[in-house]
Protein backbone atom coordinates (compact mmCIF):
# COMPACT_ATOMS: atom_id res chain seq x y z
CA UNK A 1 45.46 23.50 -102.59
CA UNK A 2 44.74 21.70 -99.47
CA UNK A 3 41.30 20.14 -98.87
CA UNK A 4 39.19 22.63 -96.91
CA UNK A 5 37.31 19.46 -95.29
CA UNK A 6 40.97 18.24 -94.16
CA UNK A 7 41.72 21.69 -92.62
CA UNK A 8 38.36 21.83 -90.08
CA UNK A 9 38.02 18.30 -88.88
CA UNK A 10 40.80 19.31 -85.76
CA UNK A 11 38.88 22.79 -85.11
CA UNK A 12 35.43 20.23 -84.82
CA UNK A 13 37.42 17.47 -82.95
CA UNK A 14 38.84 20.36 -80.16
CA UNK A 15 35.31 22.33 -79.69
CA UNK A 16 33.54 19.41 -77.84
CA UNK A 17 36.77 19.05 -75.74
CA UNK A 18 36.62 22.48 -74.62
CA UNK A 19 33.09 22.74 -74.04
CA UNK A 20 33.49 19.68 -71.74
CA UNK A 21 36.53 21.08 -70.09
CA UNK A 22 34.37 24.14 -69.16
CA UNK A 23 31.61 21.83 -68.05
CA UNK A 24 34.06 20.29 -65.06
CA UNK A 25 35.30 23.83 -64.38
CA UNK A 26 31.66 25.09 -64.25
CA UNK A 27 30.43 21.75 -62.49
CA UNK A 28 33.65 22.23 -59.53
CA UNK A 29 32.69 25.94 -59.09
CA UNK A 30 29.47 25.07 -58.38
CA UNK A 31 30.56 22.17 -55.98
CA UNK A 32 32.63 24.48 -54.25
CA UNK A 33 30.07 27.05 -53.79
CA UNK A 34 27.44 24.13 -52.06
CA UNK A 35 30.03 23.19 -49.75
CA UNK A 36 31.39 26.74 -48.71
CA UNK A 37 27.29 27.93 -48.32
CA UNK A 38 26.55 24.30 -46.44
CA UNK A 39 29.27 25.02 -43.95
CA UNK A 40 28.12 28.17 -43.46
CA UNK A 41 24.74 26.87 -43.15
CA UNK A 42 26.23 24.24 -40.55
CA UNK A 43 28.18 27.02 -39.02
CA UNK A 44 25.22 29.52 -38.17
CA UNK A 45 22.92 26.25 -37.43
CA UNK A 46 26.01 24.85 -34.62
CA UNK A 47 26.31 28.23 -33.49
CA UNK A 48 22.66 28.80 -32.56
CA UNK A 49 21.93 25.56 -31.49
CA UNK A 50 25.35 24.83 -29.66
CA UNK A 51 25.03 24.35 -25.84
CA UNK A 52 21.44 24.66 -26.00
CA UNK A 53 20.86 20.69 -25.30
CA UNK A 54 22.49 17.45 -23.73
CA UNK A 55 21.63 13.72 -26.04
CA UNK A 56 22.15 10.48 -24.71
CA UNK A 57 21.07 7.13 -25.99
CA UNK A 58 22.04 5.62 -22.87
CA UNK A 59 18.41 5.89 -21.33
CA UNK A 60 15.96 3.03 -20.99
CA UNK A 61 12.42 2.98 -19.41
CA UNK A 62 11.50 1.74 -16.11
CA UNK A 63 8.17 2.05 -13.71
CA UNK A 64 7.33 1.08 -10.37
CA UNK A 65 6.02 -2.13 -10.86
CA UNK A 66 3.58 -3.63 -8.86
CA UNK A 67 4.03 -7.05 -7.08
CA UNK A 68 0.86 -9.20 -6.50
CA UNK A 69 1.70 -10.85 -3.18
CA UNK A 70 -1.15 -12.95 -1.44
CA UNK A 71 -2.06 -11.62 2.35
CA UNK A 72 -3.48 -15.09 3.31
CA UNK A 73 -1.60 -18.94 2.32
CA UNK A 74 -3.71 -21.17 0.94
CA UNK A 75 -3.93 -23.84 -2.13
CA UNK A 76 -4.58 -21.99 -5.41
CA UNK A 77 -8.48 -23.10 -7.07
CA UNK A 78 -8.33 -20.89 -10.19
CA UNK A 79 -5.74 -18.72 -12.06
CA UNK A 80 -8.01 -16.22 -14.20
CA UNK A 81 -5.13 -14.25 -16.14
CA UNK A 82 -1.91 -15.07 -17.99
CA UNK A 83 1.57 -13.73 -19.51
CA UNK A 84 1.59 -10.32 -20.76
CA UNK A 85 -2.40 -9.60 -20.37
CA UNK A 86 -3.63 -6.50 -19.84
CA UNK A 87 -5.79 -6.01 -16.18
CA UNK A 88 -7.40 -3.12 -14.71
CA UNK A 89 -7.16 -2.35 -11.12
CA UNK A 90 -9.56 -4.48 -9.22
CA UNK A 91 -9.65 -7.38 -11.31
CA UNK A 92 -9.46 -11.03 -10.06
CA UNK A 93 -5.98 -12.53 -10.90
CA UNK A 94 -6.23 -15.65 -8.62
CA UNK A 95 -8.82 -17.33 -5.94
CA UNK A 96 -7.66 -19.51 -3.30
CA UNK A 97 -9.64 -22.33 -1.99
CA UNK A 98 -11.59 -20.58 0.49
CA UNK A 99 -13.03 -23.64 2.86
CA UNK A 100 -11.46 -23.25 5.50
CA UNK A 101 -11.91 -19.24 5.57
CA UNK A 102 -15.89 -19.95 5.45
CA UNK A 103 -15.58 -22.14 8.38
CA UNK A 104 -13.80 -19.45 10.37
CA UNK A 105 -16.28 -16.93 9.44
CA UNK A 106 -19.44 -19.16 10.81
CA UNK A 107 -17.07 -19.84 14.05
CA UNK A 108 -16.84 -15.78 14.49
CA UNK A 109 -20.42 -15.42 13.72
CA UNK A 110 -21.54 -17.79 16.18
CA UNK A 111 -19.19 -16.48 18.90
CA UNK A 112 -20.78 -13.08 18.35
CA UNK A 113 -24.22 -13.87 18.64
CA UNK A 114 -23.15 -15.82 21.95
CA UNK A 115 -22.03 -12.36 23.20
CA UNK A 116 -24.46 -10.63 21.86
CA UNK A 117 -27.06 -12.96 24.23
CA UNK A 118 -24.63 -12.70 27.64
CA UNK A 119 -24.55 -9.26 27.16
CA UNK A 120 -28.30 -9.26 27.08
CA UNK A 121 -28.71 -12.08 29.80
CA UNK A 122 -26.36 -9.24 32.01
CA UNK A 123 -29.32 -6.59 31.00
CA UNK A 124 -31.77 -9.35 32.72
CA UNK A 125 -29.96 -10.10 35.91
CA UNK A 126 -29.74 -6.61 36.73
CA UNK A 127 -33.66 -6.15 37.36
CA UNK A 128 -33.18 -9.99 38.85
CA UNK A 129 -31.07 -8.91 41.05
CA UNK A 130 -32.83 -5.35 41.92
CA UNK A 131 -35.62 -7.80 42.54
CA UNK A 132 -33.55 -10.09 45.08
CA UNK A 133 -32.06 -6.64 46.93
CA UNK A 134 -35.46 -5.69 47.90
CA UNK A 135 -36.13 -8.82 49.37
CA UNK A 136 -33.02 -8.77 51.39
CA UNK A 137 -33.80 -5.58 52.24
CA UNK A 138 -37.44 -6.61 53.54
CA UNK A 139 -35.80 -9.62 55.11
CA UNK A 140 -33.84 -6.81 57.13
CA UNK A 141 -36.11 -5.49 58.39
CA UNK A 142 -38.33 -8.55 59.83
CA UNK A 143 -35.17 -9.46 61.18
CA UNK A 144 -34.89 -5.97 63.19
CA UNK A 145 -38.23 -6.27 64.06
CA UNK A 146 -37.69 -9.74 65.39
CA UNK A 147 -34.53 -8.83 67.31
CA UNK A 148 -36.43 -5.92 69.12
CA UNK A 149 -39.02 -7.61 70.33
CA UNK A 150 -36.43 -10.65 71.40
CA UNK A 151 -34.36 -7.75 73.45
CA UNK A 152 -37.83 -6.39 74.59
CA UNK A 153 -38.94 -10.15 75.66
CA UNK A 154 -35.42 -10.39 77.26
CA UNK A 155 -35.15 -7.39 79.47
CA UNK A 156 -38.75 -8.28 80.88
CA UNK A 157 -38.22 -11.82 81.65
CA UNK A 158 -34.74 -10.01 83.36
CA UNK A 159 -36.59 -7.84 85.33
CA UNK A 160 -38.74 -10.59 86.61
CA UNK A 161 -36.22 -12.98 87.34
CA UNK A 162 -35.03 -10.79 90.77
CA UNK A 163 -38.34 -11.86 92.23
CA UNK A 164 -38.96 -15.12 91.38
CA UNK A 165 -41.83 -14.76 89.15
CA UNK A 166 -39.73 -15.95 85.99
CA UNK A 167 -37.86 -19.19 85.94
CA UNK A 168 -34.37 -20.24 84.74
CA UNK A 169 -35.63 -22.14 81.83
CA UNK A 170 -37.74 -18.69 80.15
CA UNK A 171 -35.08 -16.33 81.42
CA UNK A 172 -32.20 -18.99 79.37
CA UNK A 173 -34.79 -19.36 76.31
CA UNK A 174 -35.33 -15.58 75.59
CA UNK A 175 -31.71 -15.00 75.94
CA UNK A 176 -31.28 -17.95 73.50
CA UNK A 177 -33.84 -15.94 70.90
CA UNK A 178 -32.31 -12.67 71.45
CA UNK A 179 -28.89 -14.13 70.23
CA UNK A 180 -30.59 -16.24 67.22
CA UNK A 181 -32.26 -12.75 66.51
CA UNK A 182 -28.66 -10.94 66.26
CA UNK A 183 -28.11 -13.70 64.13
CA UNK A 184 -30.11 -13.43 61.74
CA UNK A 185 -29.85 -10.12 61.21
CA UNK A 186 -25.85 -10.57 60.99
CA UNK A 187 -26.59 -13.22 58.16
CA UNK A 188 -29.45 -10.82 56.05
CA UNK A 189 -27.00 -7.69 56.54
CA UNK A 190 -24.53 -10.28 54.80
CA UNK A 191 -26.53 -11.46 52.06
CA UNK A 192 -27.79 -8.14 51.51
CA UNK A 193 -24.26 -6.73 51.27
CA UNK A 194 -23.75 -9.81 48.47
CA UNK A 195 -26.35 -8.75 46.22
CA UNK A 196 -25.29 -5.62 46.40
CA UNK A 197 -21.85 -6.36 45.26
CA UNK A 198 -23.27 -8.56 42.72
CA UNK A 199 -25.41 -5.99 41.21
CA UNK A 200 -22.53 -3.48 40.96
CA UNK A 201 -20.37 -5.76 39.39
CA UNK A 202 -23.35 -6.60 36.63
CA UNK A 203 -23.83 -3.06 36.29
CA UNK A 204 -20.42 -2.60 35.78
CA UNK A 205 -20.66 -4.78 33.03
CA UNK A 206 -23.56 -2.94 31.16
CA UNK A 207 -23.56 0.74 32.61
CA UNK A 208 -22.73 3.55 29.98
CA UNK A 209 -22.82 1.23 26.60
CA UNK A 210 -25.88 -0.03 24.13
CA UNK A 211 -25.95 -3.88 23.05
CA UNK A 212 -23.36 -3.03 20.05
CA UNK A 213 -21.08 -0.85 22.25
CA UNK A 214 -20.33 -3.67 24.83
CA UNK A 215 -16.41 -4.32 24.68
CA UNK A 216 -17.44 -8.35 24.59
CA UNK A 217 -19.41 -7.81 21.78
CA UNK A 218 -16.72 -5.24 20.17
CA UNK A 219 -14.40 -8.43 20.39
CA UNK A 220 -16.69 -10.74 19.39
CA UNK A 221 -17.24 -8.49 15.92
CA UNK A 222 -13.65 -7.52 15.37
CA UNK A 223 -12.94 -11.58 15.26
CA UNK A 224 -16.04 -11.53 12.62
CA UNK A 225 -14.39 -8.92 10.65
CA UNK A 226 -10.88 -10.53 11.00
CA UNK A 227 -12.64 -13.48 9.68
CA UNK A 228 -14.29 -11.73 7.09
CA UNK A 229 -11.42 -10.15 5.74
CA UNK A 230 -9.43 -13.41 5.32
CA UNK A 231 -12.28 -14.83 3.26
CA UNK A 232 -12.39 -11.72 0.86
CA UNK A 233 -8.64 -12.13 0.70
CA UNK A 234 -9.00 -15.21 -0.85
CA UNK A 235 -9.60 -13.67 -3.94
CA UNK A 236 -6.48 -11.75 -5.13
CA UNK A 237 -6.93 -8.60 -6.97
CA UNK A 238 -4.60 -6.63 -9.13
CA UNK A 239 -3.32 -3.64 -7.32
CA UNK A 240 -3.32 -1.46 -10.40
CA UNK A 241 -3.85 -1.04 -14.12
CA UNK A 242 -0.75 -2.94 -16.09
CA UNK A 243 0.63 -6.14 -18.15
CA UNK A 244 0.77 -9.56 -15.88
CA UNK A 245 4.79 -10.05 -15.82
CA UNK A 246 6.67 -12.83 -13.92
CA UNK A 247 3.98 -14.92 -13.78
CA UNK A 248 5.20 -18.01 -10.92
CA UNK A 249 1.62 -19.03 -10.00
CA UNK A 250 -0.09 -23.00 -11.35
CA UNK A 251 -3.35 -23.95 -10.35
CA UNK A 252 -2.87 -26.53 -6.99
CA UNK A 253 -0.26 -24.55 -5.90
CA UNK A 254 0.54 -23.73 -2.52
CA UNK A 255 0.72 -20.09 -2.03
CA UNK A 256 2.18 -18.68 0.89
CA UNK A 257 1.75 -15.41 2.12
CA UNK A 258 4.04 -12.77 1.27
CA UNK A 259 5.66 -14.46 -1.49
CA UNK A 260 5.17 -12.80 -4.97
CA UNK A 261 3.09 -14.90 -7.53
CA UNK A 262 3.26 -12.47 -10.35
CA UNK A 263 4.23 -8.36 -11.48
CA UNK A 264 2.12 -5.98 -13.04
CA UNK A 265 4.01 -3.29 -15.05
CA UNK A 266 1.71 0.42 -15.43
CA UNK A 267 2.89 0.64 -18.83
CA UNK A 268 0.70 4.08 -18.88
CA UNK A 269 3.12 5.50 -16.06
CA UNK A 270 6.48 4.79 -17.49
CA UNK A 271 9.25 6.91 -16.90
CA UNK A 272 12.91 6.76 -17.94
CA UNK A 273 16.18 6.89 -16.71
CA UNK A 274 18.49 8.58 -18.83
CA UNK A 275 22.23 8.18 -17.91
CA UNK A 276 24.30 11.63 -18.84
CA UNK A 277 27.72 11.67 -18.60
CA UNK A 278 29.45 13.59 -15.77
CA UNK A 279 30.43 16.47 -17.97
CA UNK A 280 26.88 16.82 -19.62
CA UNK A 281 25.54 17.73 -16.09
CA UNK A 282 26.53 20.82 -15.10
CA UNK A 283 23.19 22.96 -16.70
CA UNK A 284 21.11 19.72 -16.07
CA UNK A 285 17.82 21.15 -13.68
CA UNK A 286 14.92 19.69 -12.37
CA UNK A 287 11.89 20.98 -14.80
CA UNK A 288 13.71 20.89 -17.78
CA UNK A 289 11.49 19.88 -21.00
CA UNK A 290 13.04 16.61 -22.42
CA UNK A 291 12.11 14.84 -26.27
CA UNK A 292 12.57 11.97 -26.42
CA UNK A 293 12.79 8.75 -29.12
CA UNK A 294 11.90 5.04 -28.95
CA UNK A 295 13.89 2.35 -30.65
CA UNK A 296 10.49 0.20 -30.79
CA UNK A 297 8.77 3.37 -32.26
CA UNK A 298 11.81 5.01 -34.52
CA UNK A 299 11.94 8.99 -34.77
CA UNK A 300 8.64 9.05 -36.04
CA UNK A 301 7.02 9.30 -32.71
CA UNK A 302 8.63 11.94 -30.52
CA UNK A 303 7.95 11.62 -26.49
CA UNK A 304 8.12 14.86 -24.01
CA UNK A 305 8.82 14.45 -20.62
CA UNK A 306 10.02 16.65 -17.61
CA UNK A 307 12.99 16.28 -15.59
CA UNK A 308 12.02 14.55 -12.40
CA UNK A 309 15.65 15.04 -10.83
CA UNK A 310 19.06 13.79 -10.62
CA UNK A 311 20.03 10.79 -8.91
CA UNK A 312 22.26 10.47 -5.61
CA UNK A 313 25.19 8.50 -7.14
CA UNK A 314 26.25 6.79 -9.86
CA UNK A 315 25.17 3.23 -11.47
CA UNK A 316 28.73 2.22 -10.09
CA UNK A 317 28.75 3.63 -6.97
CA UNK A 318 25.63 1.89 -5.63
CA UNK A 319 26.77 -1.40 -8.06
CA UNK A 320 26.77 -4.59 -5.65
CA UNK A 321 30.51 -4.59 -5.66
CA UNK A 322 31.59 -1.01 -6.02
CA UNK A 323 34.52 0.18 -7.95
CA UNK A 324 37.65 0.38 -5.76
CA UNK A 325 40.01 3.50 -7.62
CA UNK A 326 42.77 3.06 -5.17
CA UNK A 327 45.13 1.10 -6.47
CA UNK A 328 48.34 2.16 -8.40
CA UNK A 329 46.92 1.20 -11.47
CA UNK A 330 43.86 3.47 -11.78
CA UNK A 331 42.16 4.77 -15.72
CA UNK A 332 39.86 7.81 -14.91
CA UNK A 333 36.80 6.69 -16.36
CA UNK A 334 33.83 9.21 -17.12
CA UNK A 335 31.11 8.43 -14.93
CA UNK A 336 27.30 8.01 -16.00
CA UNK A 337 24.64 9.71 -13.35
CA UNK A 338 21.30 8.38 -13.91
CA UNK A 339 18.46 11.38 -14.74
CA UNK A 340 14.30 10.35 -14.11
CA UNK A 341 12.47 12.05 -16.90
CA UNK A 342 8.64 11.40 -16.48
CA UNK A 343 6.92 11.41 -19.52
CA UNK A 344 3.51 12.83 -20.55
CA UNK A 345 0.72 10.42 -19.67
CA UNK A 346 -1.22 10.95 -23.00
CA UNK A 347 1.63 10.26 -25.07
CA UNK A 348 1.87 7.15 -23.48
CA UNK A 349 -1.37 5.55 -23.78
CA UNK A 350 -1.25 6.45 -27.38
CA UNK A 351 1.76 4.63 -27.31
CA UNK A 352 2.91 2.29 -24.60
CA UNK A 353 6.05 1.37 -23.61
CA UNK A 354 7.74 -1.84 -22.20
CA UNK A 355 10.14 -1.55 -19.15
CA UNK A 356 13.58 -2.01 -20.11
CA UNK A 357 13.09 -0.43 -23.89
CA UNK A 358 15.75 1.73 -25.35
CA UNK A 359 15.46 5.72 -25.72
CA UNK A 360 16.92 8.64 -26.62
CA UNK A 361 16.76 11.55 -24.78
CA UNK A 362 18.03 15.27 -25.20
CA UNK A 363 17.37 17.52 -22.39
CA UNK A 364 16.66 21.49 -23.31
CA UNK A 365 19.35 23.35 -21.20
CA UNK A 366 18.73 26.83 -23.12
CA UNK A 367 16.85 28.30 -20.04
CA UNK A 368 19.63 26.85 -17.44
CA UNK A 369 21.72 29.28 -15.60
């Protein structure tokens, strides 16, 4: 009789195959199963979410950077800030040697307290010359006075002369008085009519305005001021809250005015310019919430941001040399229209951004018509 031992070792050999055979099978099934249910997944997950947003990763971020220009030339004394600091509005950035403007200030100064003193020496001669138009008005009158009684001592000695009584000589001196009279009186009528003239041109001068409201002393202070304002100008300011960029400014230098010496960039009022293809556009509205993602902060840190609007052209339309699609040779290529997303203020000074960074953006187009 065979050995029983010999008889079961292939019936214990073949079990573990078969178990592992049904292992695979089992192992397959369920393979199969997670694929078919993660497609459907993917399925009901493309088909809610499908057409409900437009991505791009062609976006970077930009601001309106401020340029720190001098309004006055003059050799640079002190440079207070450097690369990539962070100013507040208001604070100093450079001072210019300010001699010169000093000297200009005490120049207007002085010229205004000149004016200041005709305008009060005008206030003077007008009760000076009051004063000499009552005495050319009393010299007038002596003169009248004197030209009647000439006339008067003329018609007598006329009368007299008929019958002898009064002789040549008298008769030819009181005529000779009676003109000098009418002389006189000619001359004080002229004098008088001088001082009146000059009076009314000195009132002129002073009638209607105080001291301060004089036009010569107006002038006089608006050179002050002009003065004044080219000496605070000496110290330039920064224009707004930001990171000192482009820095082109050395202590000795020669600034002149109207050139830039430096940039600040707001890097709490960033926005971003996200460039969508042509085709992406079409639901694209001002309004439109945005999320957005940093390459310097990875999708840990979301940003949201508005839709400011939609540009006027595209990058390559208002490119330096345009592109010229008329010759025989012409590839359609899908254009890129740039979008301005502003971003929320908060998010940003929690975490600043750098103009020129990298971002992606997807715009939410669900609510689009």
């Amino acid at each position: 009789m065979p050995d029983t031992a010999t008889l079961d070792r292939p019936i214990a050999t073949a079990a573990p195959a078969a178990i592992a055979r049904a292992n695979r099978r089992r192992l397959l099934t369920w393979l199969a199963i997670a694929v078919v249910v993660g497609a459907a997944l993917f399925g009901v997950w493309w088909l809610l979410t499908s057409g409900k947003s437009v991505e791009t990763d062609n976006a970077y971020v930009g601001a309106d950077v401020g340029q720190v220009t001098p309004l006055v030339a003059g050799p640079v004394a002190k440079v207070l800030v450097r690369e990539t600091e962070v100013v507040k509005a208001g604070t100093p950035l450079v001072i210019l040697d300010d001699s010169d403007a000093k000297i200009a200030v005490a120049q207007a100064q002085a010229a205004l307290g000149s004016a200041e003193r005709r305008v009060r020496a005008m206030g003077a001669n007008d009760t000076a010359l009051a004063g000499q138009l009552a005495a050319r008005d009393a010299d007038i009158a002596r003169m009248k006075s004197d030209l009647d009684r000439a006339r008067t001592d003329l018609e007598r000695r006329q009368a007299l002369s008929a019958s002898g009584a009064v002789s040549g000589d008298e008769l030819t001196n009181a005529r000779n008085k009676f003109s000098e009279a009418q002389a006189m009186l000619g001359q004080s009528q002229a004098a008088r009519a001088a001082a009146v003239g000059n009076r009314e041109a000195n009132q002129v001068m002073i009638a209607g305005v105080s001291l301060e409201q004089n036009p010569e002393v107006l002038a006089a202070r608006a050179k002050l001021d002009a003065a004044q304002l080219a000496l605070d100008r000496m110290v330039i300011r920064a224009p707004m809250d930001g990171v000192i960029s482009k820095k082109q400014v050395e202590l000795g230098q020669q600034v002149a005015m109207g050139v830039p010496i430096m940039a600040i960039v707001p890097t709490t009022e960033a926005y971003v310019d996200a460039n969508f293809k042509e085709v992406q556009l079409k639901r694209v509205r001002p309004g439109q919430p945005v999320t957005l993602t940093s390459d310097l902060y990875g999708k840990d840190v979301v940003f949201h941001g508005r839709v400011r609007g939609l540009s006027g052209g595209t990058g390559a339309a208002f490119s330096l040399i345009p592109a010229q699609n008329a010759s025989g040779n012409w590839i359609k290529v899908v254009q890129r229209l740039p979008v301005r997303i502003d971003l929320d203020p908060k998010e940003l000074a929690q975490h600043p951004l750098r103009v020129g960074l990298s971002m992606k953006a997807s715009v939410d187009i669900s609510g689009a018509k």
